[in-house]
PDB file of N, CA and C in Angstrom:
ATOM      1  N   UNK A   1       6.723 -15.621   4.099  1.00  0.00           N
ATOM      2  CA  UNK A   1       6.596 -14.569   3.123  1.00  0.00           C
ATOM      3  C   UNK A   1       7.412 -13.351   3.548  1.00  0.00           C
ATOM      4  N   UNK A   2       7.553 -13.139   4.997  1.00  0.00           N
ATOM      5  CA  UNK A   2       8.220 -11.924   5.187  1.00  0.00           C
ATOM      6  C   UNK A   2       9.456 -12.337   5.605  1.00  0.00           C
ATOM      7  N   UNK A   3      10.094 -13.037   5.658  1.00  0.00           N
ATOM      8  CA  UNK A   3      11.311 -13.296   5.209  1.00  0.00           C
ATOM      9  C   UNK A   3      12.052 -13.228   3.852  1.00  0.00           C
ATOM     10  N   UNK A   4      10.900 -13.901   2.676  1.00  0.00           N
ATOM     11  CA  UNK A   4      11.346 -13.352   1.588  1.00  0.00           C
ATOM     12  C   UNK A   4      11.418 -12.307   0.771  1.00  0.00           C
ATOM     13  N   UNK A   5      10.482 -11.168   1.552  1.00  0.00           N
ATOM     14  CA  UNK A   5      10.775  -9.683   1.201  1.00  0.00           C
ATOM     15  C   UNK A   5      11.445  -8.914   1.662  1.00  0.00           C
ATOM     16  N   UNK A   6      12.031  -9.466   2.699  1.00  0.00           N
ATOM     17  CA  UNK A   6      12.981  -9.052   3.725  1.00  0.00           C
ATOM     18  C   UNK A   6      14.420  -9.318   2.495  1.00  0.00           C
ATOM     19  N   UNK A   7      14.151 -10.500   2.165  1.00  0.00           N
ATOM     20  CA  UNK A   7      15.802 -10.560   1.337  1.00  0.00           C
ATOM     21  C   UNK A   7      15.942  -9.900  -0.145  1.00  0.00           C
ATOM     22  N   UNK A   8      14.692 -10.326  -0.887  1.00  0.00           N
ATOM     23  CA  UNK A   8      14.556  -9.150  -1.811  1.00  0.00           C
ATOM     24  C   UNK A   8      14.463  -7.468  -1.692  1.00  0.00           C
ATOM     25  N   UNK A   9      13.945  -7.409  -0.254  1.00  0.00           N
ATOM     26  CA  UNK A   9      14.259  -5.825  -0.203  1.00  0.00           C
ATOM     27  C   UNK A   9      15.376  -5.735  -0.192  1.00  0.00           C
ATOM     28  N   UNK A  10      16.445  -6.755   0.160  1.00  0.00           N
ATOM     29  CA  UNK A  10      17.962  -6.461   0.536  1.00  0.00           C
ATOM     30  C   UNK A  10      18.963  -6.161  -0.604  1.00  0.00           C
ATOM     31  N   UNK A  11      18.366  -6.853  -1.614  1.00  0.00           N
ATOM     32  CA  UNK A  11      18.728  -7.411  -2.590  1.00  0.00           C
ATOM     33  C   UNK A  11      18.252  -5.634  -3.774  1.00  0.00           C
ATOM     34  N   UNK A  12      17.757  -4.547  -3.147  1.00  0.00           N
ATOM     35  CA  UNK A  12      17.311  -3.669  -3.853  1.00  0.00           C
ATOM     36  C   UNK A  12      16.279  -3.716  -4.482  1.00  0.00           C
ATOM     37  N   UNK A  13      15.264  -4.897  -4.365  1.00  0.00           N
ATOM     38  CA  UNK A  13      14.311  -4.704  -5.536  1.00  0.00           C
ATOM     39  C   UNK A  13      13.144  -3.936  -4.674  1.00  0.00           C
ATOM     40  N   UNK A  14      12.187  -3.086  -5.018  1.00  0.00           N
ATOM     41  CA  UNK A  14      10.898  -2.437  -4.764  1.00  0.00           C
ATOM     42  C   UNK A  14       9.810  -3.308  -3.902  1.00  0.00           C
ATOM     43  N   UNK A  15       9.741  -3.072  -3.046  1.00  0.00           N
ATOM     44  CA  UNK A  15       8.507  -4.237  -2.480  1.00  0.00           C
ATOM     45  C   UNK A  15       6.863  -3.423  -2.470  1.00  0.00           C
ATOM     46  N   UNK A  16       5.989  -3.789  -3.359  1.00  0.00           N
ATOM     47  CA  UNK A  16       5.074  -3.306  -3.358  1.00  0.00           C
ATOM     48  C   UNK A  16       3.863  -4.082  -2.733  1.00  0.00           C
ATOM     49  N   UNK A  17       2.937  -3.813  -1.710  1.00  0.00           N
ATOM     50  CA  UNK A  17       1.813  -4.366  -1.358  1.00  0.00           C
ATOM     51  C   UNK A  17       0.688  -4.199  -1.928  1.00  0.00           C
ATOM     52  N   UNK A  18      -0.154  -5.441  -2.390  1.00  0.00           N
ATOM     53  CA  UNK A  18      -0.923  -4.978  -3.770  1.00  0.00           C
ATOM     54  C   UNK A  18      -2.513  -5.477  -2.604  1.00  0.00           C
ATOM     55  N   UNK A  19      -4.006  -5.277  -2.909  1.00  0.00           N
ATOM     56  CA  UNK A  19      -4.697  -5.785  -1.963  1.00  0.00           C
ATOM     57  C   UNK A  19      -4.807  -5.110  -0.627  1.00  0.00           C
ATOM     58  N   UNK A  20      -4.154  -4.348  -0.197  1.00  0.00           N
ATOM     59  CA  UNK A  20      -3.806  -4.041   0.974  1.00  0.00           C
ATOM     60  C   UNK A  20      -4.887  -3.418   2.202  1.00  0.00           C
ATOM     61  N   UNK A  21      -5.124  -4.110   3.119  1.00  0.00           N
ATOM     62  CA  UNK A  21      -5.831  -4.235   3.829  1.00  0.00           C
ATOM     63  C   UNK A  21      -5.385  -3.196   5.152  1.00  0.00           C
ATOM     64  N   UNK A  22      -5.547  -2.715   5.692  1.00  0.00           N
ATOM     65  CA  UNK A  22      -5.154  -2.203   6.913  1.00  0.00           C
ATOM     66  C   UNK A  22      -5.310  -3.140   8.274  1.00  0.00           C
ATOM     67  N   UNK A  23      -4.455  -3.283   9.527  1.00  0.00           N
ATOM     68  CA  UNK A  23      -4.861  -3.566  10.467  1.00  0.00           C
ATOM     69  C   UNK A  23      -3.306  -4.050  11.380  1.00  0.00           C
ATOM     70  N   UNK A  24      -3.459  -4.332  12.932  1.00  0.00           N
ATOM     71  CA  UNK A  24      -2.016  -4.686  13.132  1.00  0.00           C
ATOM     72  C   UNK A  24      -1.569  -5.915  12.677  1.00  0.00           C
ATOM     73  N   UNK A  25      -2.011  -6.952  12.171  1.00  0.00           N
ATOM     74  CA  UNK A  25      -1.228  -8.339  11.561  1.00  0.00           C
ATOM     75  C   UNK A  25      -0.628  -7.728  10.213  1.00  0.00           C
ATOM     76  N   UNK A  26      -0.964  -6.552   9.249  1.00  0.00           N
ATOM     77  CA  UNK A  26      -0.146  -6.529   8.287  1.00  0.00           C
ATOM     78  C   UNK A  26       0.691  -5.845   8.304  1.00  0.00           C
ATOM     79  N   UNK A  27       1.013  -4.919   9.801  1.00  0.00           N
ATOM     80  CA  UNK A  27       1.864  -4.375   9.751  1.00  0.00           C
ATOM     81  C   UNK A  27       3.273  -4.532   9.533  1.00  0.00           C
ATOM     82  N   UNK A  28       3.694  -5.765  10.040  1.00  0.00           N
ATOM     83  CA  UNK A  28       5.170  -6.122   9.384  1.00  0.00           C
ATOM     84  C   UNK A  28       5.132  -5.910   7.975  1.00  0.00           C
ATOM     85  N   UNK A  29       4.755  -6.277   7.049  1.00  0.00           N
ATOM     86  CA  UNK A  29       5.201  -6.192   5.533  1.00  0.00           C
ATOM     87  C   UNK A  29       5.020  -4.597   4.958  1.00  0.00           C
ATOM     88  N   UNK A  30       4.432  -3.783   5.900  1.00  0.00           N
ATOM     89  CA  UNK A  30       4.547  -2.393   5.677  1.00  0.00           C
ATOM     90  C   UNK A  30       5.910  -1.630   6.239  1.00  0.00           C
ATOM     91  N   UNK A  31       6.757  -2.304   6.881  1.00  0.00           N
ATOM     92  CA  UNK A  31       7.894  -1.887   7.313  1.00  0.00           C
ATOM     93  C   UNK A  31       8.755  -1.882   6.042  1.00  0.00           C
ATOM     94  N   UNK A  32       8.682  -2.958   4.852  1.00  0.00           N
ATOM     95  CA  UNK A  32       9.536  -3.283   4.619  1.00  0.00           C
ATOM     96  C   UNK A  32       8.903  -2.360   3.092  1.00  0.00           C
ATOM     97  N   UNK A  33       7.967  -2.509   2.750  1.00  0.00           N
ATOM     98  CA  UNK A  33       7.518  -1.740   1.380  1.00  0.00           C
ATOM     99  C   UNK A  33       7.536  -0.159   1.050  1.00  0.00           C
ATOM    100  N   UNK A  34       7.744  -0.051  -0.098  1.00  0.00           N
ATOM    101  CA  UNK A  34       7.924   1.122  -0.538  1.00  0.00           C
ATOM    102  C   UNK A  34       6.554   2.036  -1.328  1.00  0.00           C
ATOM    103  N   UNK A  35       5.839   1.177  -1.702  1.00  0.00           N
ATOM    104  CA  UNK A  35       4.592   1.101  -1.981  1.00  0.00           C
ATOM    105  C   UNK A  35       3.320   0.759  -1.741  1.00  0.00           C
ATOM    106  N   UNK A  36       2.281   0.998  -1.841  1.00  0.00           N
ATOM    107  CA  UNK A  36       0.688   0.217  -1.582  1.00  0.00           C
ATOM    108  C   UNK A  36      -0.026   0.822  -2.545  1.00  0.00           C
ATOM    109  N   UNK A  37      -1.066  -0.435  -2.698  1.00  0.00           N
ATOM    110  CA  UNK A  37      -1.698   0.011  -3.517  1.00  0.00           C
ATOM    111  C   UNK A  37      -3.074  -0.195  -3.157  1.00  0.00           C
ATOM    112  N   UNK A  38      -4.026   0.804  -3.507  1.00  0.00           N
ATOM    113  CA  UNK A  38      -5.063   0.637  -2.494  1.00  0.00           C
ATOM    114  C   UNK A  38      -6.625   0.903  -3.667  1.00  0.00           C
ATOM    115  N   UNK A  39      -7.404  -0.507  -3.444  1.00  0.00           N
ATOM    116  CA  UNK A  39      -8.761  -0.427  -4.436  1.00  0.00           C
ATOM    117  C   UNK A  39      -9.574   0.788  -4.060  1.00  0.00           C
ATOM    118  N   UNK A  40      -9.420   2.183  -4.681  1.00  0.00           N
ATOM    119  CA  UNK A  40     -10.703   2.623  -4.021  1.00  0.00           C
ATOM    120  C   UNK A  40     -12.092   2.198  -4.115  1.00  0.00           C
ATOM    121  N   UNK A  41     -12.306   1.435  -5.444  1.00  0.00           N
ATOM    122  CA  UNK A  41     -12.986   1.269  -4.944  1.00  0.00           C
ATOM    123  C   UNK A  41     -14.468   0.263  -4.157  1.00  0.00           C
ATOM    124  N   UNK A  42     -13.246  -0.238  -2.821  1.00  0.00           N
ATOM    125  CA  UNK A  42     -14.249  -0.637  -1.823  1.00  0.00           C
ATOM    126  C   UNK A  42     -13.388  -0.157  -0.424  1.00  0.00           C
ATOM    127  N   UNK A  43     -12.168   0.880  -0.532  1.00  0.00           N
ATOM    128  CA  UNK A  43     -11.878   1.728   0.185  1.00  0.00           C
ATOM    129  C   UNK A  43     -12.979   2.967   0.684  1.00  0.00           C
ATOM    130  N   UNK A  44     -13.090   3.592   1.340  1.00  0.00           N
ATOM    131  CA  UNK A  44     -13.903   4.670   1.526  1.00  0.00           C
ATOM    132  C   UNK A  44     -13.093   5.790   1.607  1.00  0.00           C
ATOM    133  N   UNK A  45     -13.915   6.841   1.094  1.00  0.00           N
ATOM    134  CA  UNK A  45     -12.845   8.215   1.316  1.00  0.00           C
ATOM    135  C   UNK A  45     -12.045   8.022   2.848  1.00  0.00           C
ATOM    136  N   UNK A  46     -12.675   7.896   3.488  1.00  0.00           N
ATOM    137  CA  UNK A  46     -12.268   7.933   5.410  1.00  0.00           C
ATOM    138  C   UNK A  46     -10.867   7.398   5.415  1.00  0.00           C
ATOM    139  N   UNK A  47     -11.342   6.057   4.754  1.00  0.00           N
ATOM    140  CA  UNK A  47      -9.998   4.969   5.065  1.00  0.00           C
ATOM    141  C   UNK A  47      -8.932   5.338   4.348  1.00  0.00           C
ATOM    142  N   UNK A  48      -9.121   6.054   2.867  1.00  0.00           N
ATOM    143  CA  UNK A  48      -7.893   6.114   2.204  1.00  0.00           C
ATOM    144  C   UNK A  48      -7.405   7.868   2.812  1.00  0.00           C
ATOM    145  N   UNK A  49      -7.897   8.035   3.441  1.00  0.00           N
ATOM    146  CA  UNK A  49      -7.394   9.713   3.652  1.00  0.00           C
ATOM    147  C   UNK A  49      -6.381   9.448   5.226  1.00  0.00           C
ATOM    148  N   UNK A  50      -7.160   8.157   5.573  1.00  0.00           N
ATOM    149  CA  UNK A  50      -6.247   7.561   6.903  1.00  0.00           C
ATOM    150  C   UNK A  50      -5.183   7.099   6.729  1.00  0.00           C
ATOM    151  N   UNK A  51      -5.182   5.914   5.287  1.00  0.00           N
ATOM    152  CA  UNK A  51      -4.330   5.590   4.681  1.00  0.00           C
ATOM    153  C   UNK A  51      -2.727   6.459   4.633  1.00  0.00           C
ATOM    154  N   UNK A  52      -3.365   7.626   4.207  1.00  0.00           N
ATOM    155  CA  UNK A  52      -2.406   8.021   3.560  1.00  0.00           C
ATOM    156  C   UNK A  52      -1.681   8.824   4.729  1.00  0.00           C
ATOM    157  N   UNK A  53      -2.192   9.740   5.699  1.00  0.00           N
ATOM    158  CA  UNK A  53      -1.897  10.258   6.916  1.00  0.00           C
ATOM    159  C   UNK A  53      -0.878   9.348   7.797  1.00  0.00           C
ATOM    160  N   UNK A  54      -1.218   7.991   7.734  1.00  0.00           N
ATOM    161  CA  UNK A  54      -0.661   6.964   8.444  1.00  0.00           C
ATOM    162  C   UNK A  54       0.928   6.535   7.637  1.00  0.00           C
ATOM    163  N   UNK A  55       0.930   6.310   6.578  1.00  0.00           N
ATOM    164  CA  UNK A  55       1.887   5.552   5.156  1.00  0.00           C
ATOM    165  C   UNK A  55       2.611   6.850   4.792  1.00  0.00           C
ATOM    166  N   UNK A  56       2.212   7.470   4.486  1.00  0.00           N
ATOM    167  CA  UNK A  56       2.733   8.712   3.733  1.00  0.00           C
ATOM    168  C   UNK A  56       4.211   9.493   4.385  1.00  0.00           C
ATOM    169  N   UNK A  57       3.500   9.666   5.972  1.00  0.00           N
ATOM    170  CA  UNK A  57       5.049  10.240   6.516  1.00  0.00           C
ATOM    171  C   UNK A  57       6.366   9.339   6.767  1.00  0.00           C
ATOM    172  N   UNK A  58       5.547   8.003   6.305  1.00  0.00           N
ATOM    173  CA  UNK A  58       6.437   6.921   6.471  1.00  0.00           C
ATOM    174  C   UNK A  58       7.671   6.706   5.351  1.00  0.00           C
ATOM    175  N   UNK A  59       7.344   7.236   4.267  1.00  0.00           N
ATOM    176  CA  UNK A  59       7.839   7.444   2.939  1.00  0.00           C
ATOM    177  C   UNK A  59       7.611   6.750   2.034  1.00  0.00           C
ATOM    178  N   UNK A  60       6.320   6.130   2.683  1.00  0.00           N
ATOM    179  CA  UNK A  60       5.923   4.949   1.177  1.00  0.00           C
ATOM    180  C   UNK A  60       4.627   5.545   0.915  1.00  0.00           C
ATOM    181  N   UNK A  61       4.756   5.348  -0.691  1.00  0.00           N
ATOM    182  CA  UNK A  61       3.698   5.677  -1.953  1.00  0.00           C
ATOM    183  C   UNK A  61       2.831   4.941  -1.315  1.00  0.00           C
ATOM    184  N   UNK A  62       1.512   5.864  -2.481  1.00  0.00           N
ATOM    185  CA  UNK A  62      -0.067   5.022  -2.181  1.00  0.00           C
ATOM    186  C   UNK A  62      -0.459   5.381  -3.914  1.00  0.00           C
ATOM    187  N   UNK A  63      -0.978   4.023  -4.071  1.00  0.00           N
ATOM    188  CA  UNK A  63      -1.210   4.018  -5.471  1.00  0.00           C
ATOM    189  C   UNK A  63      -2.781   3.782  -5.477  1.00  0.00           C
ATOM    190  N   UNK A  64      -3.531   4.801  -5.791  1.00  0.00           N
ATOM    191  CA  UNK A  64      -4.891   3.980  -6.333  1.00  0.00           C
ATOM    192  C   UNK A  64      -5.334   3.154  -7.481  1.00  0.00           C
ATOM    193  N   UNK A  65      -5.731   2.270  -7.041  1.00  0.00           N
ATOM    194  CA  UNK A  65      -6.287   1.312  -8.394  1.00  0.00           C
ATOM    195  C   UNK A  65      -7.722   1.151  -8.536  1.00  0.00           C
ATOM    196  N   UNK A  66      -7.761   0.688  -9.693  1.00  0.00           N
ATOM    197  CA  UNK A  66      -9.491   0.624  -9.795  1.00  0.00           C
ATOM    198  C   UNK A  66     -10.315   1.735 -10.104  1.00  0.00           C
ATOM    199  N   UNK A  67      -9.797   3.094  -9.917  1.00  0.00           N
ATOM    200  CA  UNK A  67     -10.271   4.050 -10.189  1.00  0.00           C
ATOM    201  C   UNK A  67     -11.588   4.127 -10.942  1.00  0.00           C
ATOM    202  N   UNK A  68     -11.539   3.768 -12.171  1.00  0.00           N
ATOM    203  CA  UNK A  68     -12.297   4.108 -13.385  1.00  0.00           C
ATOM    204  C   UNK A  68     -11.646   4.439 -14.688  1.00  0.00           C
ATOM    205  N   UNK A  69     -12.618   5.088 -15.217  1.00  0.00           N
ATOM    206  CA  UNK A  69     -11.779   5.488 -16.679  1.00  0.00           C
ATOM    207  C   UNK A  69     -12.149   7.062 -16.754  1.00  0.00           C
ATOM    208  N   UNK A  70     -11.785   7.620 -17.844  1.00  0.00           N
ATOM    209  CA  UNK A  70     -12.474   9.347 -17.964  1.00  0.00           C
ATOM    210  C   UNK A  70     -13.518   9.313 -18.399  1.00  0.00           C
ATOM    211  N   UNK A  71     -14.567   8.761 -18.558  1.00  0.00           N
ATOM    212  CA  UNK A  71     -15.783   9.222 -18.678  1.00  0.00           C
ATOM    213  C   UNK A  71     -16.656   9.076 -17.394  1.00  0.00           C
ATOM    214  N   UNK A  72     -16.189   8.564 -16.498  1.00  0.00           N
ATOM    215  CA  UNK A  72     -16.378   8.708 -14.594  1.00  0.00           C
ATOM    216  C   UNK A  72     -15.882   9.373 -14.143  1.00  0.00           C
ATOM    217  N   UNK A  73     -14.726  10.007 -14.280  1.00  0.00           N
ATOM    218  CA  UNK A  73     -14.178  11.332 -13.943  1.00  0.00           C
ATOM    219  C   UNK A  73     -14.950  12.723 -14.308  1.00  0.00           C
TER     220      UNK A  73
END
């Protein structure tokens, strides 16, 4: 698998990590992405504020999903 995002990243297309789990085995495919996208919610505030501290200076986006709708807001 990370070979083939390795060539599609090459190739210019966006590599986004969808699911994304934290820990050191997924760290290779975070080298190569420009994006994540992260469920809050079964994220915890903690993790996604780590998330982002960690990813962020890296120059890749953090997308929340799952959010809700506006009447939970």
């Amino acid at each position: 698998m990370l070979a083939l995002c390795r060539s599609i990243h090459e190739q210019g297309y966006t590599i986004a990590l969808d699911d994304f789990v934290a820990g050191p085995q997924f760290e290779p495919p975070t080298r190569l992405a420009q994006l994540i996208k992260v469920d809050v919610r079964v994220t915890s505030k903690l993790e996604q504020e780590r998330l982002l501290r960690t990813y962020r200076p890296r120059g890749i986006a953090l997308l929340a999903e799952k959010g809700g709708d506006y009447e939970r807001i």
